[in-house]
Protein backbone atom coordinates (compact mmCIF):
# COMPACT_ATOMS: atom_id res chain seq x y z
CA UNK A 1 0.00 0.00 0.00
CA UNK A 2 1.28 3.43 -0.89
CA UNK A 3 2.18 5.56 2.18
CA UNK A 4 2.26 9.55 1.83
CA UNK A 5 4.22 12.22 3.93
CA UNK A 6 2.54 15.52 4.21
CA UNK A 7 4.28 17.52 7.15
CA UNK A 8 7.93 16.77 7.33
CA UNK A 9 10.89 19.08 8.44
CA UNK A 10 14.61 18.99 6.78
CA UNK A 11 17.22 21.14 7.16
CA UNK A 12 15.91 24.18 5.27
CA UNK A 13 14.66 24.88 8.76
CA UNK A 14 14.54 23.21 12.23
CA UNK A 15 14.63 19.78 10.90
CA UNK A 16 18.03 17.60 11.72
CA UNK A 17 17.71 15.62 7.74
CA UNK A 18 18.82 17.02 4.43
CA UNK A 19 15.87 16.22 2.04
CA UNK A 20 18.35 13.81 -0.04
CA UNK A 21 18.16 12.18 3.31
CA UNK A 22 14.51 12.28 4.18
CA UNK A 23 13.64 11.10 0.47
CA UNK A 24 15.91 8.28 0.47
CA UNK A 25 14.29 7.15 3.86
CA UNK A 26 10.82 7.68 3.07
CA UNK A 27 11.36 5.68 -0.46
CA UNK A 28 12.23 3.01 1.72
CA UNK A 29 9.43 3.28 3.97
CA UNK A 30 7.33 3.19 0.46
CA UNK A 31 6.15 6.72 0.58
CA UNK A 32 5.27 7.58 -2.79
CA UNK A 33 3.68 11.53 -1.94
CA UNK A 34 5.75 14.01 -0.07
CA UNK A 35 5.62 17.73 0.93
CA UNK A 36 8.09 19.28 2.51
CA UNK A 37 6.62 21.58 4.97
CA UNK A 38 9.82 23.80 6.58
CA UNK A 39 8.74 26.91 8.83
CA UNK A 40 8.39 29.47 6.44
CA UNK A 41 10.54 28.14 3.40
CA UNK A 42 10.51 26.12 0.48
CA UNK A 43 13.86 25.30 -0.44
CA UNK A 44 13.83 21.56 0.24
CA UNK A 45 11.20 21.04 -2.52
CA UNK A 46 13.40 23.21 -5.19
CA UNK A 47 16.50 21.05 -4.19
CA UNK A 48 14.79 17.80 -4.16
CA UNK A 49 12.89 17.72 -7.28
CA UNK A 50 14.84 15.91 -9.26
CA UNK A 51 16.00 13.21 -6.85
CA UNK A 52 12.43 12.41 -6.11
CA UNK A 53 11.92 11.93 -9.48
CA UNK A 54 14.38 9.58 -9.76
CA UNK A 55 13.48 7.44 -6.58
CA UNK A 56 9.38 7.29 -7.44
CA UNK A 57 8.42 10.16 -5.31
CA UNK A 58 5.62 12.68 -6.21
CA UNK A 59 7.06 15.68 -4.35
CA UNK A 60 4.36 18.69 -4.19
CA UNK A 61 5.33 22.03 -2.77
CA UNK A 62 4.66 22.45 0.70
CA UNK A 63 4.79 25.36 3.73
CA UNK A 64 4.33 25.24 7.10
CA UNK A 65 3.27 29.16 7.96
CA UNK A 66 4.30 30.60 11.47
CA UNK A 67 1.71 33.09 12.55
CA UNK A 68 0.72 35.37 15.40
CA UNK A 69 -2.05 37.67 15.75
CA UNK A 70 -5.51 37.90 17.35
CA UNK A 71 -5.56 33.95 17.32
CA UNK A 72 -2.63 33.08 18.85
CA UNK A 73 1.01 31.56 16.87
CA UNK A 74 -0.83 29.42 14.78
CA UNK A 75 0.29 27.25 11.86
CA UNK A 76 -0.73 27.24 8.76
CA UNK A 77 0.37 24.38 5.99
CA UNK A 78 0.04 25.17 2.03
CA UNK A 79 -0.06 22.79 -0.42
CA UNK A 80 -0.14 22.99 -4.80
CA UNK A 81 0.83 26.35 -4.45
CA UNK A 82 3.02 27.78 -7.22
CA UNK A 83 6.38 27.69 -5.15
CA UNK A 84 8.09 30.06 -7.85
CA UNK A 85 5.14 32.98 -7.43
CA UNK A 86 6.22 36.12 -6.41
CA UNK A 87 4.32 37.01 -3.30
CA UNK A 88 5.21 33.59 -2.12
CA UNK A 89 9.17 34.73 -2.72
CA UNK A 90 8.64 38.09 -1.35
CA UNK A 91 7.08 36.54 1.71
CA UNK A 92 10.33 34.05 2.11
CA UNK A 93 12.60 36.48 2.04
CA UNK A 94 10.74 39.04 4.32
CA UNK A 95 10.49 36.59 6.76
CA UNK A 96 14.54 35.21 6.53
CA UNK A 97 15.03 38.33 7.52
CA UNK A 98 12.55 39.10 10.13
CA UNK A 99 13.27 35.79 11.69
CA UNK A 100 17.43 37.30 11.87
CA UNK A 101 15.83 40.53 13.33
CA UNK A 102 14.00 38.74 16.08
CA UNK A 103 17.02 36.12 17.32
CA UNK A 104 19.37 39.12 17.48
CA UNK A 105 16.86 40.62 19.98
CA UNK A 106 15.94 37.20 21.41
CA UNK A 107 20.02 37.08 21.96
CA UNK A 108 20.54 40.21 23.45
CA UNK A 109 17.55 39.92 25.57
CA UNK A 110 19.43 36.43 27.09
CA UNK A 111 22.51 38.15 27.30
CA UNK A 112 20.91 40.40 29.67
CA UNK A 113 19.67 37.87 31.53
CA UNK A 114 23.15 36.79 32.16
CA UNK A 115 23.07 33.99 29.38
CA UNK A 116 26.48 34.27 27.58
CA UNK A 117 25.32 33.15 24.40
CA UNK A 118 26.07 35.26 20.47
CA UNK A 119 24.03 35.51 17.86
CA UNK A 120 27.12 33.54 15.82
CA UNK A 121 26.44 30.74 18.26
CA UNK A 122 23.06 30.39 17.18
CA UNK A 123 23.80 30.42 13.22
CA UNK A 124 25.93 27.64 13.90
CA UNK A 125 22.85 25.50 14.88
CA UNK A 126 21.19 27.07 11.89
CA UNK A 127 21.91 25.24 8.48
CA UNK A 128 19.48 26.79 6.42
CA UNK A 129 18.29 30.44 6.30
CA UNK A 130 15.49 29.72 8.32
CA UNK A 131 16.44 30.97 12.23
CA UNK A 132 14.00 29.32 14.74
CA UNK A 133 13.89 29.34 18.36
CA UNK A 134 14.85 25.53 18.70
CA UNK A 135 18.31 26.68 17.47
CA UNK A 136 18.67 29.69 20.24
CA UNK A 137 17.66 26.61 22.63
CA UNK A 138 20.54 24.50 21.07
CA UNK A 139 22.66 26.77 21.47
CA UNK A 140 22.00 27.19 25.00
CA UNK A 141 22.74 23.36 25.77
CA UNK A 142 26.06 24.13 24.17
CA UNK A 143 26.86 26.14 26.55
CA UNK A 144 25.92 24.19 29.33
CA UNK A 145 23.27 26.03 30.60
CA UNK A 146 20.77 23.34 29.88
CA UNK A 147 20.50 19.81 29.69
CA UNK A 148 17.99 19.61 26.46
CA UNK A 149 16.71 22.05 23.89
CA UNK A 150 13.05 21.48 24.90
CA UNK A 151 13.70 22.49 28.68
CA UNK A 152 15.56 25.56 27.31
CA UNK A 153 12.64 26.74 25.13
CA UNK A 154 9.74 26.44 27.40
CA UNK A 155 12.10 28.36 30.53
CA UNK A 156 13.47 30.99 28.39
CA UNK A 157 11.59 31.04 24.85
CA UNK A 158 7.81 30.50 24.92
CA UNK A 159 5.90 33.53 25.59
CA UNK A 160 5.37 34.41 29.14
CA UNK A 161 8.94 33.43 29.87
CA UNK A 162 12.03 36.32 30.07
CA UNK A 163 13.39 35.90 26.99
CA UNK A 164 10.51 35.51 24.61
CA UNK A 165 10.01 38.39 21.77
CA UNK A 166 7.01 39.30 19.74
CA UNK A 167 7.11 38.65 16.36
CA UNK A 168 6.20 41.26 13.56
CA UNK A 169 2.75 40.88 12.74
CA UNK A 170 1.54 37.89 10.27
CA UNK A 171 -1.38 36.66 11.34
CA UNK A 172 -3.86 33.12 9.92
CA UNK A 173 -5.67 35.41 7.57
CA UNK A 174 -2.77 36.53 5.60
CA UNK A 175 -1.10 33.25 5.58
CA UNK A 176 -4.79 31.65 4.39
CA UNK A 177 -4.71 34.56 2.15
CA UNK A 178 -1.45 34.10 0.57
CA UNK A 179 -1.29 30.22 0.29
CA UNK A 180 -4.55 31.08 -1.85
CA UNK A 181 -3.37 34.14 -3.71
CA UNK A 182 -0.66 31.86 -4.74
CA UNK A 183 -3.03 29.15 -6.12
CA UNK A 184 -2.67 26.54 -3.30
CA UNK A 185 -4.98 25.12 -0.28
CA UNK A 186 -4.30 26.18 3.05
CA UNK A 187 -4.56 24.06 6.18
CA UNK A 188 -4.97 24.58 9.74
CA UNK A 189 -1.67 22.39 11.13
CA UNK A 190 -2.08 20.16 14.57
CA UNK A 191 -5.28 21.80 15.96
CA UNK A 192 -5.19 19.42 19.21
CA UNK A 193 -1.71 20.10 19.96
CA UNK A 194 -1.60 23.88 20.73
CA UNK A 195 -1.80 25.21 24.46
CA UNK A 196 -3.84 27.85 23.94
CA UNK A 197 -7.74 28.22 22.41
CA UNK A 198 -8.86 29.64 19.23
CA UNK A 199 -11.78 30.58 17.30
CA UNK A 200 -13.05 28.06 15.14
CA UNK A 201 -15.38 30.03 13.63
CA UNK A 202 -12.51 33.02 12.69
CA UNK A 203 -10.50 30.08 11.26
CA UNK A 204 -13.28 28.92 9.11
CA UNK A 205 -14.22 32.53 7.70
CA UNK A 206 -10.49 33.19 6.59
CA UNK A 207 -11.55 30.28 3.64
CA UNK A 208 -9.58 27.77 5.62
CA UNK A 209 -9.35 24.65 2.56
CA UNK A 210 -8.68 21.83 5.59
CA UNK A 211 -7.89 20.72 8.69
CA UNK A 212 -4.47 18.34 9.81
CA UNK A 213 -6.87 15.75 11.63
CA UNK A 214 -3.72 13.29 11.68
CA UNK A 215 -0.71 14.53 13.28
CA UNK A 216 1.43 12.60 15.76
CA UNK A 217 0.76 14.68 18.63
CA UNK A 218 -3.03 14.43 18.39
CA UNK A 219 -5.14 11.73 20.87
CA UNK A 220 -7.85 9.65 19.21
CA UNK A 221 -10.48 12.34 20.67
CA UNK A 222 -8.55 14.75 19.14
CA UNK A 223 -8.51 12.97 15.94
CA UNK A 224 -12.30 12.38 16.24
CA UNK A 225 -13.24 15.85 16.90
CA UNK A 226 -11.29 17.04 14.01
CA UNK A 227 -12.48 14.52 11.69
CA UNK A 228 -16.00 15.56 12.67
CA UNK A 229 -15.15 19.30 12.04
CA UNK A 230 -13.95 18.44 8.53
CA UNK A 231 -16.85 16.64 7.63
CA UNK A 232 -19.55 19.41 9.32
CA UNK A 233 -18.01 22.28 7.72
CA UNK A 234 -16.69 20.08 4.29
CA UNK A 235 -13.29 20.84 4.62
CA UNK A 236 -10.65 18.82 3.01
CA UNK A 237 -7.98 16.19 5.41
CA UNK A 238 -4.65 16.01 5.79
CA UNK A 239 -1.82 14.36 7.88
CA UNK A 240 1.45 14.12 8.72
CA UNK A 241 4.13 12.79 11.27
CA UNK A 242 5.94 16.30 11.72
CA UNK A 243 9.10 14.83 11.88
CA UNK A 244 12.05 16.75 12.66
CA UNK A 245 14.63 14.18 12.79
CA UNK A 246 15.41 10.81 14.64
CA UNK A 247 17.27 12.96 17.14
CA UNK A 248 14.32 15.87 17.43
CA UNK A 249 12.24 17.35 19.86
CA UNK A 250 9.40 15.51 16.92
CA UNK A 251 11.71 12.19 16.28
CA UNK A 252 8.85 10.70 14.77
CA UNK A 253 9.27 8.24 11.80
CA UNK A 254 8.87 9.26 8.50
CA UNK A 255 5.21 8.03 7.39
CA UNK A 256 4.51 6.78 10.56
CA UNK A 257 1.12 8.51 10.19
CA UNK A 258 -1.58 7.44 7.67
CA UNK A 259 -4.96 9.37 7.32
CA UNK A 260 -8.09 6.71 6.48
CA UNK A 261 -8.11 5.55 3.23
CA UNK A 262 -10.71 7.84 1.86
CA UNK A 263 -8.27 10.91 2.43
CA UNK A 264 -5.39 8.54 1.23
CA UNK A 265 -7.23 8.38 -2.15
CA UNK A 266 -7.97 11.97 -2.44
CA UNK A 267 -4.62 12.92 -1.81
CA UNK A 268 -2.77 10.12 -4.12
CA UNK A 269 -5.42 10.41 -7.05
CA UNK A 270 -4.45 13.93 -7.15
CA UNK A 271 -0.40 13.38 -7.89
CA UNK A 272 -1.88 10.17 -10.19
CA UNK A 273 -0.81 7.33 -7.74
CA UNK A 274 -3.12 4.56 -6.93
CA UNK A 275 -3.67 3.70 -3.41
């Protein structure tokens, strides 16, 4: 049975794999559909192309979208969007260097907190262009003053805590609204996993195309009351481990998570692959 990948990290951002690397693995897993999904780049699908060609792969572009706003640092995934449109580009780069912006500030903010840590340190745990707070938090184990990147974030990172800084403002409508204005279907990523509520009914009016029912990180009431939203409001499915590497904060396996074969189908019979 084919097996499809829609929310994977690589390198391009916080993941740990190149996307040579995550393709080879996920041909052997026998994933024949894959999106990359990197925070706010695309790189890993321009790179990849051709090597998923060559193993069987039907790579589709793929985003995931960080927001903030009235409702709260949600995600947003895009799919079949035209990765080479210019307000897609624009937005890349805008945010590569927002996301600089904000870890120098992040930085100094630690360093006045007595946390002797550089902004150089942090590129060094940043391979791509693509600076996200999982890298200040590596950094910080570096230097000792941690034992693990996840206790680092949520004590100096997460908002509320004495290093976190606000974002500039990009909020779920204008990342619904550019996924869309760029030709592509915009999802709402990992609804059961956030910490915070949000209005369902804001999401919805935005044009929301679907909801991530399966996601590693989501309970089987969380995948029920998802899968009943979809279907109430006829919104397409989606799924997706959300792997960030064997090593990760997210070291879940590559294709580890399969929607039910009705969203299986709608997904492969799009990229011509029978389930």
């Amino acid at each position: 049975m084919s097996l499809m990948e829609l929310h994977i990290h690589s390198t391009f951002s916080d993941g740990e794999q190149t996307p040579e690397e995550i393709l080879q693995a996920a041909q052997l897993k026998g994933v024949r559909l894959l999106a990359f999904t990197d925070h706010d780049e695309i790189g890993a699908y321009h790179q990849a192309r051709e090597l998923a060609m060559e193993l069987g792969i039907h790579l589709i572009p793929g985003i995931e979208l960080n927001t903030d706003g009235v409702d709260g640092e949600l995600h947003i995934l895009g799919y079949f969007f035209d990765p080479d449109h210019p307000q897609m580009v624009r937005h890349i780069e805008w945010r590569k260097e927002e996301r600089k912006m904000w870890a120098e500030e992040i930085t100094r903010k630690l360093q006045m907190l007595n946390y002797n840590v550089t902004f150089t340190d942090v590129l060094k745990k940043a391979p791509g262009d693509i600076i996200v707070r999982t890298h200040i938090a590596q950094a910080l184990v570096e230097k000792g003053y941690f034992h693990s990147a996840q206790d680092a974030y949520h004590n100096l990172l997460v908002k509320g805590k004495p290093a976190f800084v606000n974002r500039e403002a990009f909020s779920a409508q204008d990342a619904v609204f550019l996924i869309h204005a760029c030709g592509g279907k915009a999802f709402l990523a990992h609804p059961g996993a956030y910490s915070f509520s949000f209005d369902e009914r804001a999401i919805l009016a935005y044009g929301i195309d679907g909801i991530e029912v399966y996601h590693s990180k989501h309970s089987e009431n969380d995948v029920c009351y998802w899968m009943e939203f979809s279907e109430k409001h006829r919104l397409l499915k989606s799924g997706g481990s959300d792997s960030h590497g064997p090593k990760s904060r997210n070291p879940f396996p590559i294709g580890s998570i399969q929607p039910d074969d009705e969203t299986k189908e709608h997904w492969l019979e799009r990229v011509g692959v029978s389930l």
